[in-house]
Protein backbone atom coordinates (compact mmCIF):
# COMPACT_ATOMS: atom_id res chain seq x y z
CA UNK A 1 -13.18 -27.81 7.01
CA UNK A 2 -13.68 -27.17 10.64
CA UNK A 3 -15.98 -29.14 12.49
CA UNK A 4 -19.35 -27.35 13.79
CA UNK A 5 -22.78 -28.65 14.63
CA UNK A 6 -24.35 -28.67 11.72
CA UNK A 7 -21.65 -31.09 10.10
CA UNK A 8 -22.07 -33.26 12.68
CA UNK A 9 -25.82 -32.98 12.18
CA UNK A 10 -25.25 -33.52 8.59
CA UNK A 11 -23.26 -36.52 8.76
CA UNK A 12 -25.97 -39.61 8.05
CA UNK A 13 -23.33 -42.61 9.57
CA UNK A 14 -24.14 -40.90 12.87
CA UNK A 15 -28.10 -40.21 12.80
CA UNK A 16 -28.23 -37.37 14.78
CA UNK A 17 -31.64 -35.82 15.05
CA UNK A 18 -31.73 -31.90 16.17
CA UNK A 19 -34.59 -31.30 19.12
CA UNK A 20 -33.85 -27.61 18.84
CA UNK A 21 -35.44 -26.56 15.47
CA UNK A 22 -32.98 -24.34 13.77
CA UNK A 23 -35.10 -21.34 14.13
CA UNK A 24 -35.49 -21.32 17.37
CA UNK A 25 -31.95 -21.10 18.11
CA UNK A 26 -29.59 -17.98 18.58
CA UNK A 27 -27.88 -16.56 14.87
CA UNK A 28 -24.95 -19.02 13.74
CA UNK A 29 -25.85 -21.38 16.83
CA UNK A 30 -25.52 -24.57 14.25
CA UNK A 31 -22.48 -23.14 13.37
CA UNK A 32 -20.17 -22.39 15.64
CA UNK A 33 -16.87 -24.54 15.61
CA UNK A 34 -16.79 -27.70 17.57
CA UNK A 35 -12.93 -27.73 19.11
CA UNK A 36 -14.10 -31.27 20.84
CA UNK A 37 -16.74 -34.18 21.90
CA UNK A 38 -16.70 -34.69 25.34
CA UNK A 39 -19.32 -37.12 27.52
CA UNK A 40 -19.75 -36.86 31.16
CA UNK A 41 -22.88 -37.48 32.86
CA UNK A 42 -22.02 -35.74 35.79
CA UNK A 43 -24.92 -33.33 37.48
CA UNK A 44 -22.26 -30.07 36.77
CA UNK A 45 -19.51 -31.40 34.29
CA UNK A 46 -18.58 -27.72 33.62
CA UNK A 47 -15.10 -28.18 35.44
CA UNK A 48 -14.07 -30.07 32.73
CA UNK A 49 -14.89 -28.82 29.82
CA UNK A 50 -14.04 -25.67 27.83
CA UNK A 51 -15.45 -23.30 25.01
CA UNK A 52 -16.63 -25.43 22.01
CA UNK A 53 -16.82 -28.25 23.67
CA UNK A 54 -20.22 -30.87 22.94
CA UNK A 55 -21.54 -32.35 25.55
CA UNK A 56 -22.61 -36.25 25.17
CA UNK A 57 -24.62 -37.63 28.33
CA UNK A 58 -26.57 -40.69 28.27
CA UNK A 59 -28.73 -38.95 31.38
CA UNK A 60 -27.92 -40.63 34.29
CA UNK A 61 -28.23 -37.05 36.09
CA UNK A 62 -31.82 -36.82 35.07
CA UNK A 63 -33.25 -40.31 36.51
CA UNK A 64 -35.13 -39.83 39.53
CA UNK A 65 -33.29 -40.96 42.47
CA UNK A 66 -29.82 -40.40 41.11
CA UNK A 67 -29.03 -36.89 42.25
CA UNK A 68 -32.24 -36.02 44.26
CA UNK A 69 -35.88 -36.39 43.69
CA UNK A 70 -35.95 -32.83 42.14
CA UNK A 71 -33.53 -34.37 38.85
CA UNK A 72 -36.51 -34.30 36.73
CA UNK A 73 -37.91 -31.18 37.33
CA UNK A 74 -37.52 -27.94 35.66
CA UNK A 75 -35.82 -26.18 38.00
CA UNK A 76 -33.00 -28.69 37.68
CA UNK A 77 -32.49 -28.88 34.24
CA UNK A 78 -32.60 -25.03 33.66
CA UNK A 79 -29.86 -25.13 35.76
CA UNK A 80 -27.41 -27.25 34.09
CA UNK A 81 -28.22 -26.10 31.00
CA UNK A 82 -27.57 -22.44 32.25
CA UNK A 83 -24.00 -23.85 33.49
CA UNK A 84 -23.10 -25.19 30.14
CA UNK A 85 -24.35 -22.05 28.07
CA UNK A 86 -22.10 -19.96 30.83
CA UNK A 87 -19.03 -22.22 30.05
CA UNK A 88 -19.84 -21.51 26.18
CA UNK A 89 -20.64 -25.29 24.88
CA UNK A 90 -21.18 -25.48 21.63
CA UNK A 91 -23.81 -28.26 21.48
CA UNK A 92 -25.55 -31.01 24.03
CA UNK A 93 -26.35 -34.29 22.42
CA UNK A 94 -28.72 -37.00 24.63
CA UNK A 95 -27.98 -40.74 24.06
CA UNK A 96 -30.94 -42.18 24.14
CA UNK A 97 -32.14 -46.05 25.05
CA UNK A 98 -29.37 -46.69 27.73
CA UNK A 99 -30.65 -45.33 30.87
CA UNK A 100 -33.72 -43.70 29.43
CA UNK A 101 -35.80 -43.85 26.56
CA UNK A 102 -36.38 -40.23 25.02
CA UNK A 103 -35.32 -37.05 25.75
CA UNK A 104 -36.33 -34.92 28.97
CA UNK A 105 -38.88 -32.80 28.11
CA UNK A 106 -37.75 -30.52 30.52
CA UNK A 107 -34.12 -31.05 29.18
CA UNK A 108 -35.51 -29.76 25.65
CA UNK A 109 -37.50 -26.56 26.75
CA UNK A 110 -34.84 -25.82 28.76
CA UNK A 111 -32.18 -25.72 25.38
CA UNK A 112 -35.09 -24.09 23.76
CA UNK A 113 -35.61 -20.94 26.24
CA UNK A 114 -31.57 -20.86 26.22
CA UNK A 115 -30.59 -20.65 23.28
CA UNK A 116 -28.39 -24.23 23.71
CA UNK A 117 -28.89 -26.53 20.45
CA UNK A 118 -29.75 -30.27 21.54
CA UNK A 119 -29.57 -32.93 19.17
CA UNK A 120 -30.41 -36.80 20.37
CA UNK A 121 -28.05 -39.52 19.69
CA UNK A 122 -29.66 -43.31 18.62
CA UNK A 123 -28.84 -46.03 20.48
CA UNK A 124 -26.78 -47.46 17.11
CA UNK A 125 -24.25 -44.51 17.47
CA UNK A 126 -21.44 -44.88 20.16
CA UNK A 127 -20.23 -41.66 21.79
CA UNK A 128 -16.57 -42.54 20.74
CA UNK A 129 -17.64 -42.48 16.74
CA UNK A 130 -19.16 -38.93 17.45
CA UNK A 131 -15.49 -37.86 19.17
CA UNK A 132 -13.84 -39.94 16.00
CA UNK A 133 -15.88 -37.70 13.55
CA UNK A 134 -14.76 -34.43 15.56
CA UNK A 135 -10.84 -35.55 15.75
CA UNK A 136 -11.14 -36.43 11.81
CA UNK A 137 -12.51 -33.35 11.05
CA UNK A 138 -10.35 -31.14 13.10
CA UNK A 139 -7.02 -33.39 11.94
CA UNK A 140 -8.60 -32.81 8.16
CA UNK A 141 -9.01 -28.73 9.03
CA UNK A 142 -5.18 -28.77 9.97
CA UNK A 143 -3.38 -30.67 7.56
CA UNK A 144 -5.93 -28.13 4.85
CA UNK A 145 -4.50 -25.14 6.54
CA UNK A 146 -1.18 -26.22 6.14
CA UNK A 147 -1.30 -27.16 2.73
CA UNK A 148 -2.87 -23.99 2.55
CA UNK A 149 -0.16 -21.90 4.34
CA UNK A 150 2.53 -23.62 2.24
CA UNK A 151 1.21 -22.78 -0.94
CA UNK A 152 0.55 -18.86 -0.27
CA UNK A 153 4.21 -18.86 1.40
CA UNK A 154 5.59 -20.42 -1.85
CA UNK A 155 3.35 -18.29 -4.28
CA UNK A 156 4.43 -15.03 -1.94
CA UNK A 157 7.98 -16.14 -2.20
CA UNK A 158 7.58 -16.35 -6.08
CA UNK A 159 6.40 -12.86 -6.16
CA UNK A 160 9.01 -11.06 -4.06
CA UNK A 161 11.16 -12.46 -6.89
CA UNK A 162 9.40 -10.29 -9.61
CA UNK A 163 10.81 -6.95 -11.21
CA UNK A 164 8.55 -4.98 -8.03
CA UNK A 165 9.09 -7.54 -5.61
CA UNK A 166 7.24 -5.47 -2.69
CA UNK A 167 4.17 -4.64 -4.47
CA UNK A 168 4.06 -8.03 -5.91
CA UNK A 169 4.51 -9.29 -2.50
CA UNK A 170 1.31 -7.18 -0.38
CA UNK A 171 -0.76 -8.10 -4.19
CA UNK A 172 -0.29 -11.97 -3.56
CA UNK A 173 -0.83 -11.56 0.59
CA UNK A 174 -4.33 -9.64 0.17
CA UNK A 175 -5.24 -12.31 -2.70
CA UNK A 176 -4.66 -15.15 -0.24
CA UNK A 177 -6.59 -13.23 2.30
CA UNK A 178 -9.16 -11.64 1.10
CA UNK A 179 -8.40 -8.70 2.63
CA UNK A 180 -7.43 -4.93 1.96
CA UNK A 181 -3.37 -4.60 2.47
CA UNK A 182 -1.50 -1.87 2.93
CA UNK A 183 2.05 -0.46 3.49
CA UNK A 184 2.73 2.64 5.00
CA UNK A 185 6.67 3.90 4.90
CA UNK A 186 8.71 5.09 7.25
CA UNK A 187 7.54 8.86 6.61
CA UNK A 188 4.21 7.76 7.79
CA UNK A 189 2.49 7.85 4.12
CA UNK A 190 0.83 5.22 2.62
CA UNK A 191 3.36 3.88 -0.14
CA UNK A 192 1.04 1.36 -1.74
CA UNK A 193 -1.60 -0.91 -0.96
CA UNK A 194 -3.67 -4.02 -2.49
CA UNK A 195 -6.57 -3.71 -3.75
CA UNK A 196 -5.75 -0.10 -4.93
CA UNK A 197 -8.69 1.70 -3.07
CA UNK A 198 -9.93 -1.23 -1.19
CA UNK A 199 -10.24 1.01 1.69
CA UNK A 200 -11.86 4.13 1.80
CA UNK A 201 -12.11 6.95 4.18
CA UNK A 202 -12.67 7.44 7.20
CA UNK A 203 -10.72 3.38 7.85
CA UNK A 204 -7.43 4.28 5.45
CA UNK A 205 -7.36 7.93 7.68
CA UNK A 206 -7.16 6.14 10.95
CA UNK A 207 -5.12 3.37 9.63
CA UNK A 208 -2.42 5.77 8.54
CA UNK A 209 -2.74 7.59 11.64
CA UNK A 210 -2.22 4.90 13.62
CA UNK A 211 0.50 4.17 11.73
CA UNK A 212 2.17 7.50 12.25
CA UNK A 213 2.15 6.67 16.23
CA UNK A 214 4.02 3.73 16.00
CA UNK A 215 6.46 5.24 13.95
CA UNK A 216 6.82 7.84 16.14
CA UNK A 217 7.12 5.93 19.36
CA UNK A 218 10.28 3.96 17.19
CA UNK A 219 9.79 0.23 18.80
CA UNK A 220 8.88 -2.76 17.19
CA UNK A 221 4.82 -3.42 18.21
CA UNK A 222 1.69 -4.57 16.84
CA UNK A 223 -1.96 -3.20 17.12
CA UNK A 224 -5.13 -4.32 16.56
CA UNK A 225 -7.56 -1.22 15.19
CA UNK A 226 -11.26 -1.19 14.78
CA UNK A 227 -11.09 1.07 11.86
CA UNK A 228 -14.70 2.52 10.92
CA UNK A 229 -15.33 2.39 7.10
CA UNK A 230 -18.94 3.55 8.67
CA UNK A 231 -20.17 4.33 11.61
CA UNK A 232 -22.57 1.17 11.66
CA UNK A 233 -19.68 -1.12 10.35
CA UNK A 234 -16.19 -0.98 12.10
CA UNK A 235 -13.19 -3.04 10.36
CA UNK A 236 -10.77 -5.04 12.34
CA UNK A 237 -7.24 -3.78 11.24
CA UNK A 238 -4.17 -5.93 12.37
CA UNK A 239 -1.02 -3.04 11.71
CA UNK A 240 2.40 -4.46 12.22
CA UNK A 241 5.83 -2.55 12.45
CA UNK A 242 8.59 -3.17 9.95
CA UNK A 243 12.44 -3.04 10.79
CA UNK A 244 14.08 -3.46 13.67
CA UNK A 245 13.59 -1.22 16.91
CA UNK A 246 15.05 2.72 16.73
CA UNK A 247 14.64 1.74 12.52
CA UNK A 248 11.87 1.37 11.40
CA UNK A 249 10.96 0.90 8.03
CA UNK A 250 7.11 1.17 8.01
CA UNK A 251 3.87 -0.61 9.11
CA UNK A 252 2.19 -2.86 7.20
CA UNK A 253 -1.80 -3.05 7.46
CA UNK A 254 -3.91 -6.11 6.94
CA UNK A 255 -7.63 -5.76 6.88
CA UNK A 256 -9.55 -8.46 8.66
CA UNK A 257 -9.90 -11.73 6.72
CA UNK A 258 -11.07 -15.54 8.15
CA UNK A 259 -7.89 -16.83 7.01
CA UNK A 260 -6.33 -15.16 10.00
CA UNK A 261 -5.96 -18.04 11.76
CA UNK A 262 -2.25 -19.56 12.82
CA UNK A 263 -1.80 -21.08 9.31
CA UNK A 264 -2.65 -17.25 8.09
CA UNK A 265 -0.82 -15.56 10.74
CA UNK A 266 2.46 -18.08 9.21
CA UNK A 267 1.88 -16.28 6.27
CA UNK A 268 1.65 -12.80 7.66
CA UNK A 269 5.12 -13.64 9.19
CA UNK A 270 6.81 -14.95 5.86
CA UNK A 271 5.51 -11.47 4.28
CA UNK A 272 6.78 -8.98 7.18
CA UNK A 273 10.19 -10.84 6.99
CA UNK A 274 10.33 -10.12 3.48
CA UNK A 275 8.84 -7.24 3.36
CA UNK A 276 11.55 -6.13 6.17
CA UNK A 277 14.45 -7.32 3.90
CA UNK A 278 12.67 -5.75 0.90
CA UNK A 279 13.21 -2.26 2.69
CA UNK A 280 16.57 -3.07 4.81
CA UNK A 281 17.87 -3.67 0.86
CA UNK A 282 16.07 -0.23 0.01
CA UNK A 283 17.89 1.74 3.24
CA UNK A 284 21.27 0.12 2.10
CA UNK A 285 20.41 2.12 -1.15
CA UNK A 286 19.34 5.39 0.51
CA UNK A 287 22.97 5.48 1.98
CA UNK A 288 24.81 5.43 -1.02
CA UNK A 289 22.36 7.64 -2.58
CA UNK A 290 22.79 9.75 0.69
CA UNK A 291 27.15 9.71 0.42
CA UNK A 292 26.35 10.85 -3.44
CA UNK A 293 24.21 13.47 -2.51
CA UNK A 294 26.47 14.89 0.47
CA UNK A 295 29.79 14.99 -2.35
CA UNK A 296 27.21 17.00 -4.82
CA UNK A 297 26.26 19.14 -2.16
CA UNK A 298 29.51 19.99 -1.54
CA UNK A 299 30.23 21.25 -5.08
CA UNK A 300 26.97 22.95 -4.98
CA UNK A 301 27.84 24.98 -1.96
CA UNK A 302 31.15 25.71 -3.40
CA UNK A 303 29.44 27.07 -6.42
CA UNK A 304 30.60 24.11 -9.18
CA UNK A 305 27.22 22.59 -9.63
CA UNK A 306 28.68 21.07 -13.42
CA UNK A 307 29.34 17.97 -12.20
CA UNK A 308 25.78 17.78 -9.49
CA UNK A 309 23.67 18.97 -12.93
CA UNK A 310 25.19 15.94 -14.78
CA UNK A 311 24.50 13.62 -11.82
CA UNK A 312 21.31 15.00 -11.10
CA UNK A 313 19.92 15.18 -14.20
CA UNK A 314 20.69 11.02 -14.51
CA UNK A 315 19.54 9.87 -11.10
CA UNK A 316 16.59 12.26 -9.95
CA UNK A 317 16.13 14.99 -12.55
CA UNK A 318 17.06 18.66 -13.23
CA UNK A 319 18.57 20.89 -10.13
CA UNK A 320 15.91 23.18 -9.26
CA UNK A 321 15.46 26.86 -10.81
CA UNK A 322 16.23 30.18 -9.54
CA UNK A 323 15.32 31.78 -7.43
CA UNK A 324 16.73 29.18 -4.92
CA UNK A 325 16.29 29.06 -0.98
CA UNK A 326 18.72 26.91 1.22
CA UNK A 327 17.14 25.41 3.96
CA UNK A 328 18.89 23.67 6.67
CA UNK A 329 17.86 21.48 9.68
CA UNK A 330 19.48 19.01 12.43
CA UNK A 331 19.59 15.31 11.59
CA UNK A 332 19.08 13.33 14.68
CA UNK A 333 19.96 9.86 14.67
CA UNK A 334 16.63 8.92 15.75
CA UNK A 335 15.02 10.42 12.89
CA UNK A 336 17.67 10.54 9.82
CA UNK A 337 15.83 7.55 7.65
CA UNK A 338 12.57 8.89 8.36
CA UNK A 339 13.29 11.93 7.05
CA UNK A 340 15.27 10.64 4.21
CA UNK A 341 12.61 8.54 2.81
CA UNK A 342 10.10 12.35 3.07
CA UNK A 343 12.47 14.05 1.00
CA UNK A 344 13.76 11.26 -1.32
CA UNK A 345 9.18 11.17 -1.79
CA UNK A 346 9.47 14.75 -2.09
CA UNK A 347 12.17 14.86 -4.92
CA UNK A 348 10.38 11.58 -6.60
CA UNK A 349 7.13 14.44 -6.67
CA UNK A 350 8.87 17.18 -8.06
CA UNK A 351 10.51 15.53 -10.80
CA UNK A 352 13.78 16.57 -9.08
CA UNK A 353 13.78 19.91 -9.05
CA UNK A 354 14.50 19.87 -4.81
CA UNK A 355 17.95 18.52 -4.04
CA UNK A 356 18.87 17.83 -0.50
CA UNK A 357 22.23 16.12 1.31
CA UNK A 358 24.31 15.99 4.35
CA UNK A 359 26.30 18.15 5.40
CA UNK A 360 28.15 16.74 8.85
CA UNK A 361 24.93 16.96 11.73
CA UNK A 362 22.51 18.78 9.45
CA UNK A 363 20.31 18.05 6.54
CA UNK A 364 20.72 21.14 3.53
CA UNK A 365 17.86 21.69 0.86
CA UNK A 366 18.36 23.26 -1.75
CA UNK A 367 14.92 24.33 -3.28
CA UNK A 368 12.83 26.70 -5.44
CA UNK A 369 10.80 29.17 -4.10
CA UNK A 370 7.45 27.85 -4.76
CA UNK A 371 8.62 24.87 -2.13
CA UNK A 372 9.22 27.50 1.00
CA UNK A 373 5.93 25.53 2.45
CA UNK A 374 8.18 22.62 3.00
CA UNK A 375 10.22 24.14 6.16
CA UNK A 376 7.18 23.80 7.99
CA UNK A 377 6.22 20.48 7.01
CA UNK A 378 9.60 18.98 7.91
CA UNK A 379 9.55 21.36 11.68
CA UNK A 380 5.89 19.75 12.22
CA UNK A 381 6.28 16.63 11.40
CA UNK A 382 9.65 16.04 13.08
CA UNK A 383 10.13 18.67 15.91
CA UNK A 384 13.31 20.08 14.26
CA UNK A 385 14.08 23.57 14.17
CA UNK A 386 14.74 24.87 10.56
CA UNK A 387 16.21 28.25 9.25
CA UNK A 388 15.51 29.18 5.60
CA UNK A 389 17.61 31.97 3.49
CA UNK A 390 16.20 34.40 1.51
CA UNK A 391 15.49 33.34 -2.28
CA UNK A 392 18.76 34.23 -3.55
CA UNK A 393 20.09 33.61 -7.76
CA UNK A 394 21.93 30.38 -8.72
CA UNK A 395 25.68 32.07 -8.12
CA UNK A 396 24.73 32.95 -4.27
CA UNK A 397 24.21 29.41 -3.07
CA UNK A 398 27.14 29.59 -0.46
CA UNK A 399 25.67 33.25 0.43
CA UNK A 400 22.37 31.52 1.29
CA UNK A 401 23.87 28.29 3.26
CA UNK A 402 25.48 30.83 5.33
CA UNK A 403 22.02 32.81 5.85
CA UNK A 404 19.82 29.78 6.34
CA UNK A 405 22.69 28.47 8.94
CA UNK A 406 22.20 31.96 11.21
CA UNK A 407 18.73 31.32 10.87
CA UNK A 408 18.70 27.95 12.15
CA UNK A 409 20.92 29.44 15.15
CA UNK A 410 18.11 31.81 16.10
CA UNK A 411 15.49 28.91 15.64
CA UNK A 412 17.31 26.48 18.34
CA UNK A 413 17.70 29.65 20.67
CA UNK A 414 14.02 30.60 20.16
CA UNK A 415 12.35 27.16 20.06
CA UNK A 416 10.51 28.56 17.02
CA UNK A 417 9.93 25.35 14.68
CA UNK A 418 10.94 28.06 11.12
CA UNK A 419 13.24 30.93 11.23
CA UNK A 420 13.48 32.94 7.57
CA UNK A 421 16.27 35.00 7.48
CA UNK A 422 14.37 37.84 6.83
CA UNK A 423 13.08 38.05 10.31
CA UNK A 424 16.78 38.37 11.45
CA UNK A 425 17.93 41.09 9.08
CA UNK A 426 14.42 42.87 9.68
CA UNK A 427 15.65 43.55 13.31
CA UNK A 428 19.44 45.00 12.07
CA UNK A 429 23.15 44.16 12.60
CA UNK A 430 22.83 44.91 16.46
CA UNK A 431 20.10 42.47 16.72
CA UNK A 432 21.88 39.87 15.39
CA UNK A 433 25.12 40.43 17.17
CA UNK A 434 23.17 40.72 20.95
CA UNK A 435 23.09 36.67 20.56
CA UNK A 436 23.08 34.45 23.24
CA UNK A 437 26.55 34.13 23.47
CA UNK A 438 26.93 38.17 24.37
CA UNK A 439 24.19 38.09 27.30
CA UNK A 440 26.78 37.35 29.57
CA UNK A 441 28.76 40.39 28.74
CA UNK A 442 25.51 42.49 28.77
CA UNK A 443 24.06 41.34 31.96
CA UNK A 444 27.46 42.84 33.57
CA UNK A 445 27.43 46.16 31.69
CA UNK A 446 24.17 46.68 32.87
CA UNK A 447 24.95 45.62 36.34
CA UNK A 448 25.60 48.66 38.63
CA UNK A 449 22.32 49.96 36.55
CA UNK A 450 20.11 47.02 37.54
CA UNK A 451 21.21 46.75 41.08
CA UNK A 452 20.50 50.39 41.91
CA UNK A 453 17.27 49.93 40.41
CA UNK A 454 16.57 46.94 42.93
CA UNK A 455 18.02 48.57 45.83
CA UNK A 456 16.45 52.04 45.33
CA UNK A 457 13.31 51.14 43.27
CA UNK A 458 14.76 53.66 40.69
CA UNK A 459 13.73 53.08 37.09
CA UNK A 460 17.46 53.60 35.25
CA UNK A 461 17.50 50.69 33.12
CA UNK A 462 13.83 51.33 32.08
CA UNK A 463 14.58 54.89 31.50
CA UNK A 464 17.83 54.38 29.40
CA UNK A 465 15.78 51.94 27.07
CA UNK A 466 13.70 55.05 26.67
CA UNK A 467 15.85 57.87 25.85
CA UNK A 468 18.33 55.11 23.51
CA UNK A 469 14.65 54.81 21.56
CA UNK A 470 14.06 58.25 20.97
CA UNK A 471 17.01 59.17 19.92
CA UNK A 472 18.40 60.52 22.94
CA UNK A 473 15.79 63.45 22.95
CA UNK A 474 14.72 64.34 26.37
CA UNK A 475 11.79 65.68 25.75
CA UNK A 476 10.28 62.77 23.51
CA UNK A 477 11.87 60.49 26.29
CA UNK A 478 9.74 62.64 29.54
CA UNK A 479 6.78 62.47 26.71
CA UNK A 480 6.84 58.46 26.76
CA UNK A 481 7.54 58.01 30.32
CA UNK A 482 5.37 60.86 31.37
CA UNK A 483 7.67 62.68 33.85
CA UNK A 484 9.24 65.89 33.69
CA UNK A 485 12.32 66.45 30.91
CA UNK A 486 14.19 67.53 34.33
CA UNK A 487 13.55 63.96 35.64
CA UNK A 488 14.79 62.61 32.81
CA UNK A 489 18.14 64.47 32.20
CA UNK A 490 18.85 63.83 36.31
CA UNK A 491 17.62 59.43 35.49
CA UNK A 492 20.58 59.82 32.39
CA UNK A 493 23.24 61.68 34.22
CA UNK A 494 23.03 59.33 37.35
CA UNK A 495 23.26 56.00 34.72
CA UNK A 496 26.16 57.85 32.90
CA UNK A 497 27.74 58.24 37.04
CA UNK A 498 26.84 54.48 37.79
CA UNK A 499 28.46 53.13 34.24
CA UNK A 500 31.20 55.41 34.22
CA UNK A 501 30.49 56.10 30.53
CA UNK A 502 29.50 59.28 28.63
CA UNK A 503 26.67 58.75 26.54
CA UNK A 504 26.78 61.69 24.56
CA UNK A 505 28.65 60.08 21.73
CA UNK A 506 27.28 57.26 19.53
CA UNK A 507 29.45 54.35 20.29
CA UNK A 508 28.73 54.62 23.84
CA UNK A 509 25.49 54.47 23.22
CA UNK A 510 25.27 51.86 20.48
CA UNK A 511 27.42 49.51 22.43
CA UNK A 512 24.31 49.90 25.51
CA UNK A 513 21.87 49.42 23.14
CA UNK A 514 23.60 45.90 21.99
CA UNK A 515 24.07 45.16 25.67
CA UNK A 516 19.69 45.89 26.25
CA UNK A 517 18.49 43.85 23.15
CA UNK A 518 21.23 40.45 24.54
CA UNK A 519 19.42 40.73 27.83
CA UNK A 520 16.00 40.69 26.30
């Protein structure tokens, strides 16, 4: 074990007596770790020593005469105790019977109203077989760790060999820790975790939304998280990402443990490396699966879904049930695993009955109606348009690919996260041909109307909308605007002048009507 003050209090071959009592002294003062024993009897030795550090002196800075007539009074020694709790020693111990006999008294009120523990040192024990006991101790604490660290690494390594490597894997890390483990996948959900339930909300919420952000941010990091289980008693979460940078795998979670030292932190590494592997093996998987799934597709699409029922049916379960909506979204490098592994979790949930592949740059669902809630899952958690069909029977797939593909056209134009192809047809044929792509065309038919508006302040573009609403009925038109029918007829006849077009027959004014809904 790791040397503090209280072992070296305890040991009897050194006869250390504590001046301090125990209870006097600040919570865990006795035992903090001792990193090393260190004598100086220098008036300020704090320049060379360091955090954990005991101080031995034999007191040659508190004879009178030595440093200044004032080295015996109070004033002195709460000073250099002050400098030694500042520098954060662990302990002061007093040899006593070589310059002086006894211990200051000011010296020991001084520890007292600090906070510092003193312990005196016989005459019998050498300062070197104080440092001896430390270095033992410390060279003792090592070689335990390591034994320590080897052992867990070779128990770890035996479980990654078992039928669920993974979970065996996190199971054996948390045993050798103590601690709560978790592993959240590359969708940002937890995937499993050991103990199951060893931690509750609100620590696993912030955890997993932590999580989420590295994921999202797509570079290899770590983060330490003060996760509060309560509000009185915050946990120290260590969260790790898995996979290399641009792919990553997951994060795994490790609740705070006192085995987290370097021997521990070995450990940790061994697991994340394997851990890594475990899911670089499971992404090699995921690929065939995904070339299998993008040659079903295809048959589905076609409308010979014999041969994807067959498959199916083996590796994920039954095609889903009419009625059927196709969804279909971009697949951006950055993102493609991620969203693999959400809908490869969302097939494993529905027992199948979703099916999903690749189809060049975009991602095609195929689904049943009750899973329409999923478009907007997929647009918020990955920014991606998506266009839906309508729910169509199981001989209009190809009917609905095409649907959901117009859709998703609208969505990227729009920058609205779900388009449903019922929103398109709701607005007619004319709607959907004034597309982006024909706004060039319009903007010029509309031209000599829009610049005589501008250069006369006129209202011919507005007023056309008008009377093209109304059905061409001037009175209805001189109604909405609230002008005179006169007004109106004189507006129409001057835009019929400036466009060189009659508008008394209905192509004319159908093909102006496409050319005001592209420019809008």
């Amino acid at each position: 074990m790791k040397p503090t003050v209280q072992t070296l209090l305890a040991n009897p071959e050194l006869g250390l007596g504590l001046l301090t009592a125990a209870d006097t002294l600040p919570d865990g003062a006795l035992d903090a770790p001792v990193v090393w024993a260190h004598s100086s009897d220098l008036a300020d030795p704090t320049p060379f020593l360091d955090a954990g550090h005991v101080l031995l002196t034999t007191g040659t800075q508190f004879a009178e005469g030595v440093v200044g007539d004032d080295s015996g009074d109070a004033g002195f020694a709460e000073a250099y105790v002050r400098r030694l709790r500042e520098r954060g020693i662990a302990a002061l111990g007093f040899g006593t019977e070589v310059i002086r006999a006894g211990t200051p008294e000011t010296l020991v009120a001084a520890c007292l109203d600090q906070g510092l523990p003193l312990f005196e040192v016989p005459y019998r024990t050498p300062f070197i077989a104080i440092a001896r006991t430390v270095a033992d101790l410390i060279a003792e604490d090592a070689y335990a760790r390591q034994a320590w660290a080897l052992s867990a690494q070779r128990a770890i390594s035996l479980a990654a060999l078992r039928p669920d490597g993974l979970s065996a894997t996190l199971a054996e890390l948390s045993h050798r820790l103590g601690a709560w483990v978790g592993l959240v996948d590359a969708t940002g959900s937890l995937d499993r975790e050991a103990p199951e339930g060893g931690l509750t909300q609100p620590a696993l919420g912030e955890v997993v939304g932590e999580a989420r952000s590295m994921l999202r941010r797509g570079q290899r990091a770590s983060r330490t998280l003060l996760a509060a289980e309560s509000t009185d008693a915050p946990q120290r979460m260590t969260l790790q990402t898995l996979g290399g940078g641009g792919a990553l795998r997951g994060v795994l979670a490790i609740g705070d443990s006192a085995e987290l030292d370097q021997a521990g932190r070995e450990v940790v590494t061994s697991v994340i490396a394997l851990a890594g592997l475990a899911l670089e093996q499971n992404r090699d998987l995921d690929r065939a699966r995904g070339h299998l799934r993008s040659g079903l597709l295809s048959g589905i699409l076609a409308g010979d879904t014999a041969l994807a029922e067959r498959v199916s049916a083996e590796m994920w379960g039954p095609l889903p049930e009419p009625p059927l909506r196709i969804m279909v979204t971009d697949a951006p490098l950055t993102q493609a695993d991620r969203l693999t592994e959400l809908l490869e979790l969302r097939v494993e949930e529905r027992g199948g009955r979703l099916f999903f592949g690749r189809d060049d740059e975009q991602y095609v669902l195929v689904v049943e109606e009750s899973d329409a809630p999923l478009a907007e899952e997929l647009a918020a958690e990955f920014e991606l348009p998506v266009g839906v069909s309508d729910p169509v029977g199981g001989g209009a797939v190809a009917q609905a690919h095409e649907q959901a593909l117009r859709a998703l056209d609208r969505a990227r134009e729009s920058g609205a996260g779900v388009v449903n192809f019922d929103e398109i047809s709701r607005q007619g044929v004319l709607a959907f041909l004034a597309r982006t792509d024909a706004r060039a065309v319009a903007l010029a038919t509309l031209a000599p109307l829009t610049e005589h508006d501008e250069a006369s302040g006129t209202s011919l573009v507005a007023t056309t909308r008008t009377w093209l609403e109304h059905g061409g009925q001037f009175d209805a038109t001189a109604q909405a605007l609230g002008v005179h029918r006169h007004t109106v007829r004189s507006r129409i006849a001057l835009a019929e002048r400036l466009l060189g077009r009659d508008l008394s027959g209905f192509h004319a004014r159908a093909d102006l009507w496409a050319a005001l809904l592209a420019v809008e």
